[in-house]
N, C-alpha and C. Protein backbone atom coordinates (compact mmCIF):
# COMPACT_ATOMS: atom_id res chain seq x y z
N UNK A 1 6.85 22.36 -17.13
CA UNK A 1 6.09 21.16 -17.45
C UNK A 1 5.88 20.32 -16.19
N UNK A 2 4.92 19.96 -15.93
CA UNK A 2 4.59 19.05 -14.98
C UNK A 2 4.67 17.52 -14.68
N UNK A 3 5.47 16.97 -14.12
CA UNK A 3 6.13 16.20 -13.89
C UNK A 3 5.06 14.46 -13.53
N UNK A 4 5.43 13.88 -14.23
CA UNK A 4 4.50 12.85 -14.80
C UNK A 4 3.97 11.81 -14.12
N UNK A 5 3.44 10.94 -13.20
CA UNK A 5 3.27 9.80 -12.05
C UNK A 5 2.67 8.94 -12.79
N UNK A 6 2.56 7.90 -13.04
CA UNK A 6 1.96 6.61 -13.17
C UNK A 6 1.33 5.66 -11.77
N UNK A 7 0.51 5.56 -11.93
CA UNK A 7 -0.17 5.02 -10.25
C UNK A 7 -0.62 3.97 -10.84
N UNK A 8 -0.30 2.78 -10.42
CA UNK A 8 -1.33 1.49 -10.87
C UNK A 8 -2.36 1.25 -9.33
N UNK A 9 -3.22 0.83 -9.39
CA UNK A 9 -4.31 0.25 -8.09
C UNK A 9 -5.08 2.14 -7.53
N UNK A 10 -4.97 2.47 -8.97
CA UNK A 10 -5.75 4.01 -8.75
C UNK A 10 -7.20 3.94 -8.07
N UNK A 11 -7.86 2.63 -8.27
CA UNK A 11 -9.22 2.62 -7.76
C UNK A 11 -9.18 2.58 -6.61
N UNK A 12 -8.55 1.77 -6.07
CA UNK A 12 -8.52 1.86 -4.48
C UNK A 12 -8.63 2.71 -3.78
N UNK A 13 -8.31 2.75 -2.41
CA UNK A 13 -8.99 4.09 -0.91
C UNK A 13 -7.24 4.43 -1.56
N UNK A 14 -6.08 3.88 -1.10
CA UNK A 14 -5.06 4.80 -1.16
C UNK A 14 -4.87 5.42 -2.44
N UNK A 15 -4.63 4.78 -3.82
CA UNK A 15 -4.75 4.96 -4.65
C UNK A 15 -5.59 6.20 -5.13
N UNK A 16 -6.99 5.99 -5.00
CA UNK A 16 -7.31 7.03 -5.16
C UNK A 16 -7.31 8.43 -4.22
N UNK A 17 -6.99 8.38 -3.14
CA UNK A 17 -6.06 9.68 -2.64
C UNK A 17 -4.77 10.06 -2.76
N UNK A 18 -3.89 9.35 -3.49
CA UNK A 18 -2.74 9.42 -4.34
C UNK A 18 -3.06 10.23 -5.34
N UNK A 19 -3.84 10.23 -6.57
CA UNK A 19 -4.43 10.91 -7.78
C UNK A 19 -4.84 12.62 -6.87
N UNK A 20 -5.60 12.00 -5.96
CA UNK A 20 -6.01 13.89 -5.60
C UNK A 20 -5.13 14.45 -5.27
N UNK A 21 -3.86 13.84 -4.40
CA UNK A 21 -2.78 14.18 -4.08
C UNK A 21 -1.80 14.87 -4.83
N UNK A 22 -1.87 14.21 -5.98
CA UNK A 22 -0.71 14.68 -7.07
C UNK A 22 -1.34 15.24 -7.58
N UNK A 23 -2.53 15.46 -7.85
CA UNK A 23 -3.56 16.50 -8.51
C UNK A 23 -3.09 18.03 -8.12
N UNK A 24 -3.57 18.07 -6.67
CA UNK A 24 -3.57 19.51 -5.82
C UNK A 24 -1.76 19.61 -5.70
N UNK A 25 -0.83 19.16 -6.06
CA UNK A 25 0.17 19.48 -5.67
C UNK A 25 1.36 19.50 -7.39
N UNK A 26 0.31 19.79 -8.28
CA UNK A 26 0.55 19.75 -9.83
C UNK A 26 1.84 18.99 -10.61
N UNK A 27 1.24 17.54 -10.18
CA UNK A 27 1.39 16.41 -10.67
C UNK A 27 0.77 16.20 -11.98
N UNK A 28 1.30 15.58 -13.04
CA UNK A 28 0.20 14.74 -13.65
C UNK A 28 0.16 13.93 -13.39
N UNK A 29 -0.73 13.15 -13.10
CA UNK A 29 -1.26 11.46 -12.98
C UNK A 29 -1.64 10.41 -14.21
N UNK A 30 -1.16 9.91 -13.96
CA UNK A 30 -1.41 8.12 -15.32
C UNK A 30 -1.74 7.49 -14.62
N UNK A 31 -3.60 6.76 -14.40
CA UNK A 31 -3.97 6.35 -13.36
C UNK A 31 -3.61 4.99 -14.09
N UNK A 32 -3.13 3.30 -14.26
CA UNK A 32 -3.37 2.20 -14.94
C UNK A 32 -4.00 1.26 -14.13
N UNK A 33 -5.13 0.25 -14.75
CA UNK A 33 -5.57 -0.32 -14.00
C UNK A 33 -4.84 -1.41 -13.98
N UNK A 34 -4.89 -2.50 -12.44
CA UNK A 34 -4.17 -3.72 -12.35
C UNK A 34 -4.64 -4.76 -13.52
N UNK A 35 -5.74 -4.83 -14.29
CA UNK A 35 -5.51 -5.62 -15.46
C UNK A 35 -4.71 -5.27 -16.31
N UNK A 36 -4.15 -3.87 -16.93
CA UNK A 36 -3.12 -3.86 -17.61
C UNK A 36 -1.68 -4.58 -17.43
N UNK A 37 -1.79 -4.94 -16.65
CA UNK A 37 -0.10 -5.45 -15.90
C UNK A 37 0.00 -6.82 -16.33
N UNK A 38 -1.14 -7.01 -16.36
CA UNK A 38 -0.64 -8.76 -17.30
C UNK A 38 -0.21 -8.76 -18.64
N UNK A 39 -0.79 -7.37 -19.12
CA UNK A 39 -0.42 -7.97 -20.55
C UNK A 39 1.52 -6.87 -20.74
N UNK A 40 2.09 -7.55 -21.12
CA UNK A 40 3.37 -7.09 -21.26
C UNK A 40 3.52 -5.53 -22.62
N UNK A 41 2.69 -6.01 -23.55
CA UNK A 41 2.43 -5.36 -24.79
C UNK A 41 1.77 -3.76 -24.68
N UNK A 42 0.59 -4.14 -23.52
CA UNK A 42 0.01 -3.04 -23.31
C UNK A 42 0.71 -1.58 -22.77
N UNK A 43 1.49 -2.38 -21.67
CA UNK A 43 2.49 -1.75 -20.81
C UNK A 43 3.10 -1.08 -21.35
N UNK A 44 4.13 -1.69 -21.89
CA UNK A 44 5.01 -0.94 -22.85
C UNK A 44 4.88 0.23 -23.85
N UNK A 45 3.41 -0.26 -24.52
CA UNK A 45 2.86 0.75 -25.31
C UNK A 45 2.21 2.03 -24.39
N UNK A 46 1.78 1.90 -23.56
CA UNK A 46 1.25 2.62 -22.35
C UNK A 46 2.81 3.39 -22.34
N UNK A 47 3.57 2.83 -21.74
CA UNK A 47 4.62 3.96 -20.97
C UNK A 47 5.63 4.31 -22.08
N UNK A 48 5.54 3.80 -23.03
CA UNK A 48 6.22 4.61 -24.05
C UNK A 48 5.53 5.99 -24.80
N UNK A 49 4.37 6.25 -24.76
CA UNK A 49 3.68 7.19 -24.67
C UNK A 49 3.05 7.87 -23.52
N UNK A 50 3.02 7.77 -22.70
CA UNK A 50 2.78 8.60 -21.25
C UNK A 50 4.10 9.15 -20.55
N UNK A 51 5.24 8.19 -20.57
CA UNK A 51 7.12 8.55 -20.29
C UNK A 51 6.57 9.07 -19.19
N UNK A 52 6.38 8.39 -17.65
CA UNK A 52 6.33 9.03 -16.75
C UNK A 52 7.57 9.00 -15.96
N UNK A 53 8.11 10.00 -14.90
CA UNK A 53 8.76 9.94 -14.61
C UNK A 53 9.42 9.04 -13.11
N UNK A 54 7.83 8.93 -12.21
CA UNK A 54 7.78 8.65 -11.23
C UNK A 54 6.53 7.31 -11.32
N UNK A 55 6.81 6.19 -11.02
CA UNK A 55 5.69 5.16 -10.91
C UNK A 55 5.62 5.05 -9.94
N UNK A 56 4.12 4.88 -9.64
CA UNK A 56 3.64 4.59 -8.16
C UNK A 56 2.92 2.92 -8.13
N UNK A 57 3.71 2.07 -7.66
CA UNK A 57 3.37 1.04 -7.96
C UNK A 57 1.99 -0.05 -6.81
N UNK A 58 1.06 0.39 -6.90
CA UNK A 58 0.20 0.24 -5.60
C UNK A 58 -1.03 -1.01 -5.98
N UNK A 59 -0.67 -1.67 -7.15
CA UNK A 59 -1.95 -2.45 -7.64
C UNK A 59 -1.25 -3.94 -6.84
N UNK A 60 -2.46 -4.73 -6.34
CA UNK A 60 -2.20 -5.66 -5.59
C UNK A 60 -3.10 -6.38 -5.58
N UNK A 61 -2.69 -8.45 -4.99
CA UNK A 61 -4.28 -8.96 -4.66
C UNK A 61 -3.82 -9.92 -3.59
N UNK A 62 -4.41 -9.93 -2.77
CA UNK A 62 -4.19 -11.44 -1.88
C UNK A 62 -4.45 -10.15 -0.84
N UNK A 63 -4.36 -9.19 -0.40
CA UNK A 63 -3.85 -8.69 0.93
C UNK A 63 -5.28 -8.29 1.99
N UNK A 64 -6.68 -9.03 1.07
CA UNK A 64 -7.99 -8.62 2.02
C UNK A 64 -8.36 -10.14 2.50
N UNK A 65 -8.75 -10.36 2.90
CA UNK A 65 -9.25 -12.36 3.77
C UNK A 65 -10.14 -12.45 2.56
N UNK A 66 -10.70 -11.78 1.63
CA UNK A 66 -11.70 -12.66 0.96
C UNK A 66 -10.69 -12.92 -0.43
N UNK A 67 -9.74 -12.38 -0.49
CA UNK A 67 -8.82 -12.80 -1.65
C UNK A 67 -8.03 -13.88 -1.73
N UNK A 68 -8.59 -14.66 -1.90
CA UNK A 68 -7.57 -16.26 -1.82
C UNK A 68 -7.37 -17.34 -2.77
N UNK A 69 -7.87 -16.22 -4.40
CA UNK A 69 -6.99 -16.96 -5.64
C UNK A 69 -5.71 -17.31 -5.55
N UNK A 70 -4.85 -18.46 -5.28
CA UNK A 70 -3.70 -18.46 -5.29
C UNK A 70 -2.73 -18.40 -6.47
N UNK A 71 -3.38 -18.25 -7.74
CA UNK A 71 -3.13 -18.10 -9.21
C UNK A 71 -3.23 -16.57 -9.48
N UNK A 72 -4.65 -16.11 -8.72
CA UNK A 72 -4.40 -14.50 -8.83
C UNK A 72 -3.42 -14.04 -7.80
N UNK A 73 -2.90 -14.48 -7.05
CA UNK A 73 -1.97 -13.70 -6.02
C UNK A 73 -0.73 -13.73 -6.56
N UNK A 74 -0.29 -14.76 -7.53
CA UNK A 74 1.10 -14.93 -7.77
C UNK A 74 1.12 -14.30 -8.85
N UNK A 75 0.03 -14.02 -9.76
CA UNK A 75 -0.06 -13.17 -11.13
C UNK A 75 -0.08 -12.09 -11.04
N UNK A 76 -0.62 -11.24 -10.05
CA UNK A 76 -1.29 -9.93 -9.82
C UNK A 76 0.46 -9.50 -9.25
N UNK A 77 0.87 -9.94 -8.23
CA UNK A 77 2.33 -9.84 -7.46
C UNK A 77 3.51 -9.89 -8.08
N UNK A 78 3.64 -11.03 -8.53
CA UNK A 78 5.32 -11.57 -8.56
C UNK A 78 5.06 -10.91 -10.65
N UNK A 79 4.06 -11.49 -11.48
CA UNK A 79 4.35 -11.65 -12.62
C UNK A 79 3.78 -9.68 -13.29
N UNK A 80 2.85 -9.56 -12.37
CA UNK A 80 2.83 -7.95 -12.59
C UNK A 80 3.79 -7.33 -12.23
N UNK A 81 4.29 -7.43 -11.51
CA UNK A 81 5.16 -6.35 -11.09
C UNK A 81 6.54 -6.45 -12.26
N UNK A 82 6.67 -8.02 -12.31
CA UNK A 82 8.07 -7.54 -13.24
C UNK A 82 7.66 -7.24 -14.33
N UNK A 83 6.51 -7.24 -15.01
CA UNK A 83 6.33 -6.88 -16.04
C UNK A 83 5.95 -5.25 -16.39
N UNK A 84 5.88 -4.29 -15.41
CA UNK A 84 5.74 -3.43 -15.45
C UNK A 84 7.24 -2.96 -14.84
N UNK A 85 7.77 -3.43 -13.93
CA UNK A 85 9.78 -3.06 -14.13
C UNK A 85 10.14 -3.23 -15.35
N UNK A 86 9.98 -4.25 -15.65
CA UNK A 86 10.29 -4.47 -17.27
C UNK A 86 9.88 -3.42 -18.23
N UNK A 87 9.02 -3.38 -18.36
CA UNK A 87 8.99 -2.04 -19.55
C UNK A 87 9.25 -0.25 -19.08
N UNK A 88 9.37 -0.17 -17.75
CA UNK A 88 9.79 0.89 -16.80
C UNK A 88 11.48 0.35 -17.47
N UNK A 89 12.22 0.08 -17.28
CA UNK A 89 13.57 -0.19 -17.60
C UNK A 89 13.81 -0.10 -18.99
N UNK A 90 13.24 -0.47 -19.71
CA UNK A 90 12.95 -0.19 -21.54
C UNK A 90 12.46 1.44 -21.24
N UNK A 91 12.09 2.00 -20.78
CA UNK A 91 11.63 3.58 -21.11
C UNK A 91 12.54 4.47 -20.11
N UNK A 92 13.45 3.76 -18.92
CA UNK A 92 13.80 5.09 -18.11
C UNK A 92 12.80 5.65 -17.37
N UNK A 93 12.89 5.70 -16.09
CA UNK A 93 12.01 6.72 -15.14
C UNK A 93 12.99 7.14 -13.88
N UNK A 94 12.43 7.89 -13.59
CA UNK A 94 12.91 8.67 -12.53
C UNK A 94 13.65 7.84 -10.92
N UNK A 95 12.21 7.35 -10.45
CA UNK A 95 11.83 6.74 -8.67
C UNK A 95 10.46 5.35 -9.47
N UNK A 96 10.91 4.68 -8.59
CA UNK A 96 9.70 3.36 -8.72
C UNK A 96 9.55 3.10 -7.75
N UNK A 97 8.28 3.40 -6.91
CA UNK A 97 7.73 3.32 -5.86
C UNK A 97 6.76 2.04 -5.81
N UNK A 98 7.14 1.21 -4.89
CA UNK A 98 6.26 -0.43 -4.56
C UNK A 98 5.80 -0.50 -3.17
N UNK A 99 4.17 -0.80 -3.35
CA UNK A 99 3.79 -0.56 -1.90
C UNK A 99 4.07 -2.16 -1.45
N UNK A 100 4.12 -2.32 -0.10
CA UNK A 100 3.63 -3.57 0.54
C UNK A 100 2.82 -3.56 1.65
N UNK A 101 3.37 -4.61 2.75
CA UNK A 101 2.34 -4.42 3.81
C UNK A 101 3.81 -5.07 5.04
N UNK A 102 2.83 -5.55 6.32
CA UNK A 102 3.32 -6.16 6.97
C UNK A 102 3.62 -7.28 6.84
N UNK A 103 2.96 -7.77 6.11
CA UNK A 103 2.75 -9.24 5.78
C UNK A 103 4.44 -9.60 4.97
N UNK A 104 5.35 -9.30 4.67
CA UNK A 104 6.38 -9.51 4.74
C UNK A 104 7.23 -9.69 4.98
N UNK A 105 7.02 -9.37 6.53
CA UNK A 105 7.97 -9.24 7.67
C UNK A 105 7.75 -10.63 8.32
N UNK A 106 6.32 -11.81 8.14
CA UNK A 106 6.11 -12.85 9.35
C UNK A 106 5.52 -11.85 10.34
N UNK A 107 5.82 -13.20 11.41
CA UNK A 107 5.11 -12.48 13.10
C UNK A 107 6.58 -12.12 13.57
N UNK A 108 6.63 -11.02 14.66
CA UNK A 108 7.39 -10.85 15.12
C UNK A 108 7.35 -10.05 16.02
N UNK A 109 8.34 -10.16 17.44
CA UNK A 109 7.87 -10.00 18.15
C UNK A 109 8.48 -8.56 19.10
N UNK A 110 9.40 -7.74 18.08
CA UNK A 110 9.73 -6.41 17.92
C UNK A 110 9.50 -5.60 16.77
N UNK A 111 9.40 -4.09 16.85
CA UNK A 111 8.77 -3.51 16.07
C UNK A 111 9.78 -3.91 14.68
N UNK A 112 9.42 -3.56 13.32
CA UNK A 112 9.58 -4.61 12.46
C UNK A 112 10.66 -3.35 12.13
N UNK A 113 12.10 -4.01 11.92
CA UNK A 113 12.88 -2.31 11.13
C UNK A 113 13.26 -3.19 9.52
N UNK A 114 13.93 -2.38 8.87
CA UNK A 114 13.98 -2.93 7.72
C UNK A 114 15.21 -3.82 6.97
N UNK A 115 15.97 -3.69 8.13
CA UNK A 115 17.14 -4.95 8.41
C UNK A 115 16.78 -6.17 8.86
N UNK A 116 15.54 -6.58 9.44
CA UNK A 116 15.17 -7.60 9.55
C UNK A 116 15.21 -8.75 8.34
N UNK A 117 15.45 -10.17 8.54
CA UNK A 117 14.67 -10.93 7.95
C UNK A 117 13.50 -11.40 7.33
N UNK A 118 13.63 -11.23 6.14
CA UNK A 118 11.55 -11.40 5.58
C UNK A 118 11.44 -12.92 6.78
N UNK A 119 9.89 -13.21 6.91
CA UNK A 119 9.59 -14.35 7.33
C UNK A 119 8.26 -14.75 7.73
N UNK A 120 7.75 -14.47 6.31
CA UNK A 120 6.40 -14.34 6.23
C UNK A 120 6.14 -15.64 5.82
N UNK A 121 4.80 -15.78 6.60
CA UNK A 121 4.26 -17.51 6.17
C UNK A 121 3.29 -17.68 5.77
N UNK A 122 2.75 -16.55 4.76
CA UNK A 122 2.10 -16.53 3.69
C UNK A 122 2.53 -16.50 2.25
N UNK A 123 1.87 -16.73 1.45
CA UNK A 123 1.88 -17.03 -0.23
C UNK A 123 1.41 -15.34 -0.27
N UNK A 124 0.59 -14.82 -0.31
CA UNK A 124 0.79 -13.20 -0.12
C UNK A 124 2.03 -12.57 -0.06
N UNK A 125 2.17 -12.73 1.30
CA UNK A 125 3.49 -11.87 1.97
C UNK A 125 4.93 -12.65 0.90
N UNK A 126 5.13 -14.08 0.68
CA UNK A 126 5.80 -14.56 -0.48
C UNK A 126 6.06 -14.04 -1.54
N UNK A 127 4.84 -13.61 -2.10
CA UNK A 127 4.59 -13.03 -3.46
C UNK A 127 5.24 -11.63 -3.13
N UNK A 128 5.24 -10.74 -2.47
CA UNK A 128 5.09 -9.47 -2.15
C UNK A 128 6.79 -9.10 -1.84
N UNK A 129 7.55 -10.42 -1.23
CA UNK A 129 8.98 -10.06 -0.53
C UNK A 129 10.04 -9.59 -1.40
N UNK A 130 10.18 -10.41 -2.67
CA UNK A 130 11.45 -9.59 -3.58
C UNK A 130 10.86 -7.90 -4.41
N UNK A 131 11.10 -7.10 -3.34
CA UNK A 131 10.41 -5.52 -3.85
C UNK A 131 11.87 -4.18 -4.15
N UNK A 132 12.87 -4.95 -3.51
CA UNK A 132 13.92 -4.25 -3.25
C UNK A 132 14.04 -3.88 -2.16
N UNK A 133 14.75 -2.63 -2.13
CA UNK A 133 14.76 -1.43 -0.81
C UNK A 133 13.32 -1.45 -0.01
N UNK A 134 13.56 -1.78 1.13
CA UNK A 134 12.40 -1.11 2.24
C UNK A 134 12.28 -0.52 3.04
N UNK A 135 11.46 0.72 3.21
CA UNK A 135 11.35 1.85 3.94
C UNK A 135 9.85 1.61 4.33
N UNK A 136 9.76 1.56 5.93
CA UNK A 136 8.63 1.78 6.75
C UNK A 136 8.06 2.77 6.75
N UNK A 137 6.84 2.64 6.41
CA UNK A 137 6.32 4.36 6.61
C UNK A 137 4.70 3.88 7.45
N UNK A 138 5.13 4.85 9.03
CA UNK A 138 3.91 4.63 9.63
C UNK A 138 4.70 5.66 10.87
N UNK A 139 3.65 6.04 11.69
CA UNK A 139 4.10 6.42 12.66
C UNK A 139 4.92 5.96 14.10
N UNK A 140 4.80 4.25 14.07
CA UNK A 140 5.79 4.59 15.19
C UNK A 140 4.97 3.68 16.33
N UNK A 141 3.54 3.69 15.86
CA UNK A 141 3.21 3.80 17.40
C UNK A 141 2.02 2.74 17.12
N UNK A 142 1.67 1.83 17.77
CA UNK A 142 0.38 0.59 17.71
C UNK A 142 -0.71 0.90 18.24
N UNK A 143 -1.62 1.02 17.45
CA UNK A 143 -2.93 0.64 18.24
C UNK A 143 -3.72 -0.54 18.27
N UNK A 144 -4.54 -0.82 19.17
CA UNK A 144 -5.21 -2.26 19.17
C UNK A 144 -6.35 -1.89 18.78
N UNK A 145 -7.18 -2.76 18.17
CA UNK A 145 -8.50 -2.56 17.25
C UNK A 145 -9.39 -1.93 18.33
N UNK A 146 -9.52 -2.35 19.65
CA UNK A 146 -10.28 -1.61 20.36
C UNK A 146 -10.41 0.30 20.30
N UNK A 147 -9.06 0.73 20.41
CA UNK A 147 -8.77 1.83 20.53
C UNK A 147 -8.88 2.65 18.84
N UNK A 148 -8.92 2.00 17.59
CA UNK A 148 -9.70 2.50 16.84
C UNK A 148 -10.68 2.55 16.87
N UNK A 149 -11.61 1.80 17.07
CA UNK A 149 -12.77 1.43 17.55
C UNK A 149 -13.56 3.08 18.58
N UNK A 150 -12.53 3.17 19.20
CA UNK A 150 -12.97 4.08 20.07
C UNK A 150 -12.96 5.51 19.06
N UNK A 151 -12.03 5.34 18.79
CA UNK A 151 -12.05 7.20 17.51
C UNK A 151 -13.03 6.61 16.77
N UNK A 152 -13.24 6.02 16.13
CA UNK A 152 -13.92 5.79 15.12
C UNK A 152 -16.11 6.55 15.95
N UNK A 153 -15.72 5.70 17.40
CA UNK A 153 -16.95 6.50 17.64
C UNK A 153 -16.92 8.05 18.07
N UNK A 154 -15.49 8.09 18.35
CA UNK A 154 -15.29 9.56 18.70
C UNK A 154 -16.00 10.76 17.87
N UNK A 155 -15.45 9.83 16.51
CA UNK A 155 -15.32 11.19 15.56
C UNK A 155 -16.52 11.04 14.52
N UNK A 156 -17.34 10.43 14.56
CA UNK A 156 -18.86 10.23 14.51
C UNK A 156 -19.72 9.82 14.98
N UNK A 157 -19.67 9.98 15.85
CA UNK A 157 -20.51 10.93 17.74
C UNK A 157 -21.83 9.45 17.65
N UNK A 158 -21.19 7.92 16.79
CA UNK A 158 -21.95 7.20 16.90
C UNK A 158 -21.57 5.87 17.62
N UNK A 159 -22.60 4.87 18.41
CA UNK A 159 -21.64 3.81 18.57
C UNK A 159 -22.12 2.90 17.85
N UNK A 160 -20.53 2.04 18.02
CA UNK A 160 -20.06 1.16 16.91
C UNK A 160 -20.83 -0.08 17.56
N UNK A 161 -21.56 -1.31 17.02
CA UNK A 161 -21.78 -2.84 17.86
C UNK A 161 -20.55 -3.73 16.80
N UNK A 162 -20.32 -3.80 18.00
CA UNK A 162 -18.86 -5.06 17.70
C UNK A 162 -19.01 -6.54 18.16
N UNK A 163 -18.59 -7.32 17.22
CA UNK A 163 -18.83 -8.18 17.25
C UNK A 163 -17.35 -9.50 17.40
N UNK A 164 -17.18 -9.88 18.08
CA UNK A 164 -16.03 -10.33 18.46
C UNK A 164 -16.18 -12.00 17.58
N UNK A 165 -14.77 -12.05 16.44
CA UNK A 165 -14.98 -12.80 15.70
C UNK A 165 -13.63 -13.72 15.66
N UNK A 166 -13.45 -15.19 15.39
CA UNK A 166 -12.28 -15.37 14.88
C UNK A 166 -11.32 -15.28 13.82
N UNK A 167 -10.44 -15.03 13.60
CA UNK A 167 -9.20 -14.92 12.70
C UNK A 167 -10.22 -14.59 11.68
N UNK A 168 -9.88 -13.47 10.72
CA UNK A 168 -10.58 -13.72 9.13
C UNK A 168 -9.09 -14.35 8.33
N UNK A 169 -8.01 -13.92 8.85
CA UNK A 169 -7.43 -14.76 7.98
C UNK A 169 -6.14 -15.24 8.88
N UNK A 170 -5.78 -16.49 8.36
CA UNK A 170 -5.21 -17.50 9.41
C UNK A 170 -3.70 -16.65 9.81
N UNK A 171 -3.56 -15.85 9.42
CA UNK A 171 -1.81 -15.51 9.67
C UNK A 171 -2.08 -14.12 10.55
N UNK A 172 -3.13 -14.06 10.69
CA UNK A 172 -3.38 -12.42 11.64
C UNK A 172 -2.63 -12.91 13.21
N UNK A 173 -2.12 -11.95 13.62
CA UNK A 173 -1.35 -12.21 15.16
C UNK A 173 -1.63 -10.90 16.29
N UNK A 174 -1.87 -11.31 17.35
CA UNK A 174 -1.82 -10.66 18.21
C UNK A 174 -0.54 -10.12 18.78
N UNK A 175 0.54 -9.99 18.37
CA UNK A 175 1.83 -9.80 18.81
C UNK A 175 2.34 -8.53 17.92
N UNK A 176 3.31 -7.88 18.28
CA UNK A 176 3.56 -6.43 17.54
C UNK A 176 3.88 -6.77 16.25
N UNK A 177 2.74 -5.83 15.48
CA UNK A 177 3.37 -5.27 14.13
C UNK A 177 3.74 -4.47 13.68
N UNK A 178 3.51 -3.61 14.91
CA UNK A 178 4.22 -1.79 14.47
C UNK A 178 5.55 -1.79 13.83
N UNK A 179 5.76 -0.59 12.90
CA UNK A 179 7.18 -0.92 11.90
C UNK A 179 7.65 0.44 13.03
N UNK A 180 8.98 -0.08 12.62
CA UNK A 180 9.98 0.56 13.27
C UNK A 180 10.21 2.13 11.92
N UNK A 181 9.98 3.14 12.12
CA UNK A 181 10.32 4.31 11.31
C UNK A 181 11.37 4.91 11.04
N UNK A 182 12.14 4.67 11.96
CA UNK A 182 13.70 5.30 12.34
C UNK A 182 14.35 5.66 11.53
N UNK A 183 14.38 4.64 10.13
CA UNK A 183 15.21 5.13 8.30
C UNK A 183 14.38 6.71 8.18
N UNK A 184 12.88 6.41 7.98
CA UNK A 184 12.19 7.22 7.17
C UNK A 184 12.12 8.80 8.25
N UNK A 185 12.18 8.32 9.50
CA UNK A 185 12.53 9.66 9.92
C UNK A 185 13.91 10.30 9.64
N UNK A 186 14.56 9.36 9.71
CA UNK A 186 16.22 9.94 9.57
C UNK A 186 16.42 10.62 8.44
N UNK A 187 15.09 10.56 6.79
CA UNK A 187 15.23 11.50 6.01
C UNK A 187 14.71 12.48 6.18
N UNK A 188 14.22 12.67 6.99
CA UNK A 188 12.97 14.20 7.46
C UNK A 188 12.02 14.04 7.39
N UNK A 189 11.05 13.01 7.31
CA UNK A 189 10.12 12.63 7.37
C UNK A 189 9.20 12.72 8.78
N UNK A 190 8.25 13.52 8.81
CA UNK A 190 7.46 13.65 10.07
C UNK A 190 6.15 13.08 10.27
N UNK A 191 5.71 12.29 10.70
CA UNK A 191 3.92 12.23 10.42
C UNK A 191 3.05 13.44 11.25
N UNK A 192 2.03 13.77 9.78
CA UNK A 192 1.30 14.78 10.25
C UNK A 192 0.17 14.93 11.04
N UNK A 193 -0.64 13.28 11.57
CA UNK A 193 -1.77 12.99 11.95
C UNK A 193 -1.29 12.16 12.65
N UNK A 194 -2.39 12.33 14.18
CA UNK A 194 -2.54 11.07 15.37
C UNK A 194 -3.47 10.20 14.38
N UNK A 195 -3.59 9.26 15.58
CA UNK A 195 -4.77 8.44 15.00
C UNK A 195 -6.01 8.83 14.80
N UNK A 196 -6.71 9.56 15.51
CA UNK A 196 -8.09 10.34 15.41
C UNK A 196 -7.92 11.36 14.44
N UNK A 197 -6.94 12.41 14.01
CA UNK A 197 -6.60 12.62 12.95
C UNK A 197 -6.97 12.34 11.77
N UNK A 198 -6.12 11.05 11.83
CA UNK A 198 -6.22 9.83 10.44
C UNK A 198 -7.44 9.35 10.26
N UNK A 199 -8.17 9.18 11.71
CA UNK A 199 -9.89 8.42 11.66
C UNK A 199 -10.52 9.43 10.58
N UNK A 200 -10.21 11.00 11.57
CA UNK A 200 -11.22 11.43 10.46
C UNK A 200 -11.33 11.96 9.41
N UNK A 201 -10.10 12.44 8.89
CA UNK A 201 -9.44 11.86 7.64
C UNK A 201 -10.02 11.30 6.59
N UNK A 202 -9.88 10.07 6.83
CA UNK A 202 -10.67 8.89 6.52
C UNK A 202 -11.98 8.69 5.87
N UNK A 203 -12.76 9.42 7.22
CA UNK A 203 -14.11 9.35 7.50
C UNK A 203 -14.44 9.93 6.23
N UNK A 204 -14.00 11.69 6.57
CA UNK A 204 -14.65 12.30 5.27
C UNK A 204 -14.04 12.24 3.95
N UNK A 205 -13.03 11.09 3.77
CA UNK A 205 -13.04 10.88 2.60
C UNK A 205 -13.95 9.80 1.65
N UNK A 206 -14.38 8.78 2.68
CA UNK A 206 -15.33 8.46 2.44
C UNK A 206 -16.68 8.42 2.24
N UNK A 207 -17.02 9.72 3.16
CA UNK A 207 -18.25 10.67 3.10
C UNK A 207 -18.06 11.14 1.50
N UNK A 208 -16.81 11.88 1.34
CA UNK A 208 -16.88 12.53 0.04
C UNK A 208 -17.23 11.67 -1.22
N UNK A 209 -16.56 10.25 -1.12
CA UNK A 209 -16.77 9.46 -2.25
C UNK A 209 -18.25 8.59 -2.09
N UNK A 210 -18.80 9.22 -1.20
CA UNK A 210 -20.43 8.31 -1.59
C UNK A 210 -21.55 8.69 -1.76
């Protein structure tokens, strides 16, 4: 029998390469959308009939510059999430997987490991900090927007016009945000893609979805 995933924020770019993911690697998938998470009732009824084993918890709001409901950030974050632990704990599962970002960590001015202090000075990154356990997952290594910039024309042989703008959102920093990997390697964890890799990657996954 094939072993069950629940993914909330399935629409999304990661999200939805999560679903193909567990697809090709014979998963079942329970895609839920982030409006289900408000309602407590739904949930419950949802995962008492689906009994997945593994939740992938990836539905989110505040984390793009044009998202700046501060009613949807604290609802979508702090009051979704426990409400979907909550009925995950009424049914038993396996692993509960919660994405975040950087934005939890604050600015700082070594690579971020996961013994650090939260010290984020956003209502986002706020919402986002009580997740539990945190494990970095990235490679290791920073690039500056320029140098994507550059794969990005690499690997579709086009150039980019850039336009040099201020802050889209007030807490962005020029100072390191690279996460420190060191836990997630220490379980065997390898990354399989450089950055141009990942560009194009990317690219044609977005080619594929349009």
């Amino acid at each position: 029998m094939k072993e069950k995933c629940l993914v909330t924020g399935s629409r999304g770019f990661i999200g939805s390469r999560l679903i193909q993911y567990l697809a090709e690697n014979d998963y079942e998938s329970v895609p839920l959308a982030r409006e289900a998470l408000s309602s407590p009732d739904i949930l419950k009824e949802t995962l008492q009939i689906e009994r997945p084993e593994i939740i992938f918890h990836l539905a989110a709001y505040g984390n793009h510059y044009q998202q700046k409901d501060a009613r949807e950030i604290f609802q979508a974050n702090l009051i979704g999430t426990f409400n979907l632990l909550e009925a995950a704990a009424e049914m038993g599962f396996r692993a509960f997987i919660n994405s975040g970002s950087s934005s939890e960590y604050g600015r700082k001015t070594l690579p971020m490991r996961e013994n650090m202090l939260p010290e984020t000075d956003t209502f986002y990154g706020a919402t986002k900090v009580g997740s539990g356990e945190v494990i970095n997952i990235g490679n290791g290594i920073q690039y500056t927007n320029a140098e994507v910039v550059r794969a990005i024309e690499q690997v579709t042989g086009k150039k980019v016009k850039i336009k040099i703008a201020d802050k889209l959102r007030a807490y962005d920093t020029e100072t390191v945000w690279v996460a420190d990997n060191s836990l997630l390697l220490g379980l065997g964890w390898q990354p399989h893609y450089d950055l141009l890799e990942g560009i194009k990657k990317t690219i044609d996954a977005i080619r594929t979805d349009s």
